[in-house]
Protein backbone atom coordinates (compact mmCIF):
# COMPACT_ATOMS: atom_id res chain seq x y z
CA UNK A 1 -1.72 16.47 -24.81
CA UNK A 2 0.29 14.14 -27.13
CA UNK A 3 3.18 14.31 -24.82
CA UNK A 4 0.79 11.71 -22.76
CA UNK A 5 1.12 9.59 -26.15
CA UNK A 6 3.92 7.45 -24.73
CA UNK A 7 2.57 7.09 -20.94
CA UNK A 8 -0.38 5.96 -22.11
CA UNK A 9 1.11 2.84 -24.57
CA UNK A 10 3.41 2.02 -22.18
CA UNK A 11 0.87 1.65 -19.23
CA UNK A 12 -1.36 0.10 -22.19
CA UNK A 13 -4.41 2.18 -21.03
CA UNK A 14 -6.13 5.33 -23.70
CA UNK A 15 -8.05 7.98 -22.18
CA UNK A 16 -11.56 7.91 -23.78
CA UNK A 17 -11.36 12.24 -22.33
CA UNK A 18 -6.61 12.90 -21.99
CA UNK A 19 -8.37 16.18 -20.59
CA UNK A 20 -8.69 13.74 -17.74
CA UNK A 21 -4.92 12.65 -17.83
CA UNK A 22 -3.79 15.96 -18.54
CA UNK A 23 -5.48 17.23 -15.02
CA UNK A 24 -3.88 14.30 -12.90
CA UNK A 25 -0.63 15.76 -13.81
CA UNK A 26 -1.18 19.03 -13.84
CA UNK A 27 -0.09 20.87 -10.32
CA UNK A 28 -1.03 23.76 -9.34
CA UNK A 29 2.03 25.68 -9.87
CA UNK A 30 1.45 25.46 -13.43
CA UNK A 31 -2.14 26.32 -13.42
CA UNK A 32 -0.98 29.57 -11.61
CA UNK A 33 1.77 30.31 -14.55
CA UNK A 34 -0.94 29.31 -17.16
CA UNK A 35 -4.45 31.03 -15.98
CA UNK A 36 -5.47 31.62 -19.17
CA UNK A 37 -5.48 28.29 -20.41
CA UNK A 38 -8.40 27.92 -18.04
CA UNK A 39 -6.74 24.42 -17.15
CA UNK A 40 -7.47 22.52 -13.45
CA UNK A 41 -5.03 21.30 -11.20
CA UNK A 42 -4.68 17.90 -9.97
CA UNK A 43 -5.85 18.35 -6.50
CA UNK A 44 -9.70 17.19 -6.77
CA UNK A 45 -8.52 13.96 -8.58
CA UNK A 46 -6.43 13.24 -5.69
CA UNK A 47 -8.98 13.41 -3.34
CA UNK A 48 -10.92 10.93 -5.73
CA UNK A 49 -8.30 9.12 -6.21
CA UNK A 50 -6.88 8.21 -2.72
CA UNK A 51 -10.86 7.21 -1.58
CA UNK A 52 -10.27 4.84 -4.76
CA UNK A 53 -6.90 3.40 -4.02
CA UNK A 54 -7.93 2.57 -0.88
CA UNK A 55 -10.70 0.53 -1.57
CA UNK A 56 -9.13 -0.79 -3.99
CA UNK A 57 -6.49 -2.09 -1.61
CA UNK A 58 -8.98 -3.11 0.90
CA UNK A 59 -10.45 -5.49 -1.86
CA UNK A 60 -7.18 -7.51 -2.41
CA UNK A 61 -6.11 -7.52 1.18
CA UNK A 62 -9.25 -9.08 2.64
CA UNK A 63 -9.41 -11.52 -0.59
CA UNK A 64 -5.95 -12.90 -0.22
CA UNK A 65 -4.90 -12.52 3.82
CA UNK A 66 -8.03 -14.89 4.87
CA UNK A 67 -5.81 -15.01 8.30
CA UNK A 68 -5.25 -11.63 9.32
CA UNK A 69 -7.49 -9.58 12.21
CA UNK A 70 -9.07 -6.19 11.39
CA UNK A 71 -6.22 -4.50 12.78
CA UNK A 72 -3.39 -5.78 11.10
CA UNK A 73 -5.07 -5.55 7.99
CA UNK A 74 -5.56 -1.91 8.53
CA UNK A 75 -1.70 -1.74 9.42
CA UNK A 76 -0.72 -3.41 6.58
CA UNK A 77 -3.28 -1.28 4.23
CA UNK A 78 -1.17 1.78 5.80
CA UNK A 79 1.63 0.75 4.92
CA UNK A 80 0.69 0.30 0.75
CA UNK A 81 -1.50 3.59 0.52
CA UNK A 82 0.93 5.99 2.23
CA UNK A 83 3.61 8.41 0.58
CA UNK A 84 6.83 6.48 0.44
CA UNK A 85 4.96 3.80 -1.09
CA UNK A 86 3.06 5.93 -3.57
CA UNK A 87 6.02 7.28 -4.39
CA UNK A 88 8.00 3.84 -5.23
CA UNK A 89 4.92 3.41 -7.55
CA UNK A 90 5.38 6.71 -9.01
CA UNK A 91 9.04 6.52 -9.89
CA UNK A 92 8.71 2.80 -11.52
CA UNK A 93 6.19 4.37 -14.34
CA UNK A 94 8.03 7.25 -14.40
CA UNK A 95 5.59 9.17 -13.37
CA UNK A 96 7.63 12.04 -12.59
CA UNK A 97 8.79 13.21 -15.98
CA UNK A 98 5.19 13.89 -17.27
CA UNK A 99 4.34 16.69 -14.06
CA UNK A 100 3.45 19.53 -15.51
CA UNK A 101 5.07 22.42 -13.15
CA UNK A 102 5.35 26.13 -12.95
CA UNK A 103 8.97 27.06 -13.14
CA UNK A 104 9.57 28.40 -9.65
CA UNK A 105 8.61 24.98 -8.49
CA UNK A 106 10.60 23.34 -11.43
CA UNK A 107 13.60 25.29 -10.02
CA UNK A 108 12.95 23.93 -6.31
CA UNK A 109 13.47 20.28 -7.19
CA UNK A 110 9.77 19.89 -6.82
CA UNK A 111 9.30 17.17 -9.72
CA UNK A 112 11.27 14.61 -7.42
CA UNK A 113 9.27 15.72 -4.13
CA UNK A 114 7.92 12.91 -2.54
CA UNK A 115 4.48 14.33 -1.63
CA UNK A 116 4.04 15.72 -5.32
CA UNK A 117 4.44 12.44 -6.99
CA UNK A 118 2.56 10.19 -4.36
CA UNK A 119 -0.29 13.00 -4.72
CA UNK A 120 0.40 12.18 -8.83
CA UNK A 121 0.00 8.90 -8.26
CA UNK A 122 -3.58 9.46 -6.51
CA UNK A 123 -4.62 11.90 -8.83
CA UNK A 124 -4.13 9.33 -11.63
CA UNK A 125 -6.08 6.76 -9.92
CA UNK A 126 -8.82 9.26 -9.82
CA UNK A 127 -8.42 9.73 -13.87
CA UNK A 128 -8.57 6.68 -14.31
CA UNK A 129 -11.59 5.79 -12.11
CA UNK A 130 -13.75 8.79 -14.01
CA UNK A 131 -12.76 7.97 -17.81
CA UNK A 132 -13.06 3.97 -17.01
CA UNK A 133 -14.23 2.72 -13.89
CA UNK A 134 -13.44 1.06 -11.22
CA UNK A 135 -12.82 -2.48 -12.73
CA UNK A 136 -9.68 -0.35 -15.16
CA UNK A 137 -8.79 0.54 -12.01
CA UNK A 138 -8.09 -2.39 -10.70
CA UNK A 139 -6.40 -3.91 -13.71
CA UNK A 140 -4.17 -1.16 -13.56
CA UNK A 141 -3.60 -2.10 -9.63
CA UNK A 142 -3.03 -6.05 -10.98
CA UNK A 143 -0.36 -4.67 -13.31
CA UNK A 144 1.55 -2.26 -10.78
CA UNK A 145 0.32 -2.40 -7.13
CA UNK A 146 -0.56 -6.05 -6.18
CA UNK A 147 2.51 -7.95 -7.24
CA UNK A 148 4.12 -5.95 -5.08
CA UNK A 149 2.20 -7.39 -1.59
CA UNK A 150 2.04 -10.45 -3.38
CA UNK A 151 5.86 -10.79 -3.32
CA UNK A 152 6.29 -9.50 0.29
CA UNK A 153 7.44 -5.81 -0.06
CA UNK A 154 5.53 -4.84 2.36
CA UNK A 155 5.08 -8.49 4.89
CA UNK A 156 7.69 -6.65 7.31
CA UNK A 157 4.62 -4.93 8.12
CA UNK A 158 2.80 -7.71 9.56
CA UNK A 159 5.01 -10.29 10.26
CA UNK A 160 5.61 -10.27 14.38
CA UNK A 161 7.22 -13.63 14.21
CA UNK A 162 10.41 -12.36 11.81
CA UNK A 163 9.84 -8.79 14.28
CA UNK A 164 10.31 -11.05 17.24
CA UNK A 165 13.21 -12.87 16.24
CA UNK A 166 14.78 -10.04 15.21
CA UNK A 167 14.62 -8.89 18.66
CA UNK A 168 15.54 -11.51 20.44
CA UNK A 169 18.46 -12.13 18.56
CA UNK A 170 20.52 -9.18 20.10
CA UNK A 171 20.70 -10.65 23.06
CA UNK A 172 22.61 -14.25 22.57
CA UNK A 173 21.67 -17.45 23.81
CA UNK A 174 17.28 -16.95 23.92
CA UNK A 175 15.64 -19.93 22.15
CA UNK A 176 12.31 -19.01 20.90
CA UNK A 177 9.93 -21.59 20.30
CA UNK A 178 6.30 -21.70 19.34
CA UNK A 179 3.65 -24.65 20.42
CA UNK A 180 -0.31 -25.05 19.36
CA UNK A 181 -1.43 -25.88 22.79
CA UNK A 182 -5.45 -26.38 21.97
CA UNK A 183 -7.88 -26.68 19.48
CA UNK A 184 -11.53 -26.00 19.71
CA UNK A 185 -14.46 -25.69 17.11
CA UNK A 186 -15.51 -28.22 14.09
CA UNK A 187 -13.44 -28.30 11.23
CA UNK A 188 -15.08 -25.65 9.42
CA UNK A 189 -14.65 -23.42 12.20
CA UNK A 190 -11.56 -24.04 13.74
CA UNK A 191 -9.99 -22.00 16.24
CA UNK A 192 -6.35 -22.90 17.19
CA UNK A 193 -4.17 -21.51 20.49
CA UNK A 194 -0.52 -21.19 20.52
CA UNK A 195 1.64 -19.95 22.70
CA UNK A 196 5.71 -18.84 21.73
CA UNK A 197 8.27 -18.94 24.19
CA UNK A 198 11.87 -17.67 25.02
CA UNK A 199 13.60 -20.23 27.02
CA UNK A 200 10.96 -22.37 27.71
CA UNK A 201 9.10 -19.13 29.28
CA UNK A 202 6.04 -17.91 28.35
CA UNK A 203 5.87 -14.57 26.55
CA UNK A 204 2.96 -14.50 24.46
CA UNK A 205 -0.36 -16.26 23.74
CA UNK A 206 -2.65 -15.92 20.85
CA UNK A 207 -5.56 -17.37 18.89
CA UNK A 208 -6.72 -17.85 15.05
CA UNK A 209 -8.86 -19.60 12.95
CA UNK A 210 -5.30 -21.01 11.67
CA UNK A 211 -2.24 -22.16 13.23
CA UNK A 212 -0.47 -19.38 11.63
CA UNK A 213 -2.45 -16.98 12.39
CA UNK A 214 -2.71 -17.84 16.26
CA UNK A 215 1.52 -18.47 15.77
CA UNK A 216 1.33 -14.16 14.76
CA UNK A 217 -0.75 -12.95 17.34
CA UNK A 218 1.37 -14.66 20.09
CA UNK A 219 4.04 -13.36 18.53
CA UNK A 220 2.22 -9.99 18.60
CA UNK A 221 1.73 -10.07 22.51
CA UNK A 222 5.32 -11.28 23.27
CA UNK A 223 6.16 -7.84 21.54
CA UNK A 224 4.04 -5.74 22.73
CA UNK A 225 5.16 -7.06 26.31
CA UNK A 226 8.84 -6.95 25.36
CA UNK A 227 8.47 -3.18 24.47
């Protein structure tokens, strides 16, 4: 288990049990090559692990996006927790060379399969979670995970105004412009109406408890009617 030595300085974090770590990279493969090490495969701490994650997520998505509805949280959630993602993770901690494999699988190019190291990635989450609870957890997510959203890798997800103008800008000469049109509510409860146009036409409508937000979900509708 020293070969975990250097992962574990360089992601600052020690395993109070590296049994723990060990497991999380441990695939299956192996533990069929090695049965009588009587070692476990990774697959339980994934399970674990992706329940974690995705709370985990949830946390910092409803903290900082104060604006967004239910659903395009949930899109945007799916967007972080899903394989290609994971994966992206995975590869920028290196994650890869410290799988433990059995050789037919070694052979097959499976240490640089997507699915294994976003299920890696999961399974250390769940390692992590056991040997130091949630709130190492989500330190480790502050370190890796949330400057990522924070700085907008994944906004394409939930911005419909960018989506929109990317749209309408293969067809030349559409001018799309967006207007608050009401506002209702006391200031601590504000709800706002806008309404975006394409040549002074009316594609889309929306409301939020900001002017951004209400801006989105017209932007939203004007989609969802353009497609």
């Amino acid at each position: 288990m020293s070969d975990f030595t250097k992962l574990q300085n360089q992601l600052g974090i020690h395993f109070k049990n590296e049994k723990l770590l060990y497991q999380a990279f441990t695939h299956s493969s192996y533990v069929n090559e090695h049965r009588k090490k009587n070692i476990l495969d990774n697959e339980r701490l994934e399970f674990l692990g992706d329940a974690v994650l995705e709370l985990g997520v949830s946390q910092y998505l409803y903290r900082k996006y104060h604006e967004l509805a239910e659903g395009d949280l949930t899109k945007l959630r799916a967007s972080i927790v899903c394989e290609p993602a994971l994966v992206k993770f995975a590869d920028s901690l290196d994650f890869s060379s410290y799988v433990l494999l059995g050789k037919g699988e070694e052979m097959t190019g499976g240490r640089n399969r997507p699915a294994l190291l976003a299920d890696v990635f999961e399974a250390f989450i769940g390692a992590l979670y056991l040997d130091q609870g949630y709130e190492a957890v989500i330190q480790f997510l502050e370190n890796h995970v949330y400057p990522e959203i924070s700085t907008g890798a994944f906004s394409h997800t939930m911005d419909y105004k960018s989506q929109l103008q990317e749209t309408i800008q293969q067809h030349k000469n559409k001018l799309i412009e967006y207007a608050i049109v009401d506002e209702k509510g006391p200031a601590h409860d504000r709800e706002f109406f806008a309404v975006v146009t394409i040549n002074s036409k009316i594609v889309g409508k929306g409301v939020g408890r900001t002017k951004k937000e209400a801006e989105q979900r017209a932007a939203k509708q004007a989609l969802d009617r353009l497609s």
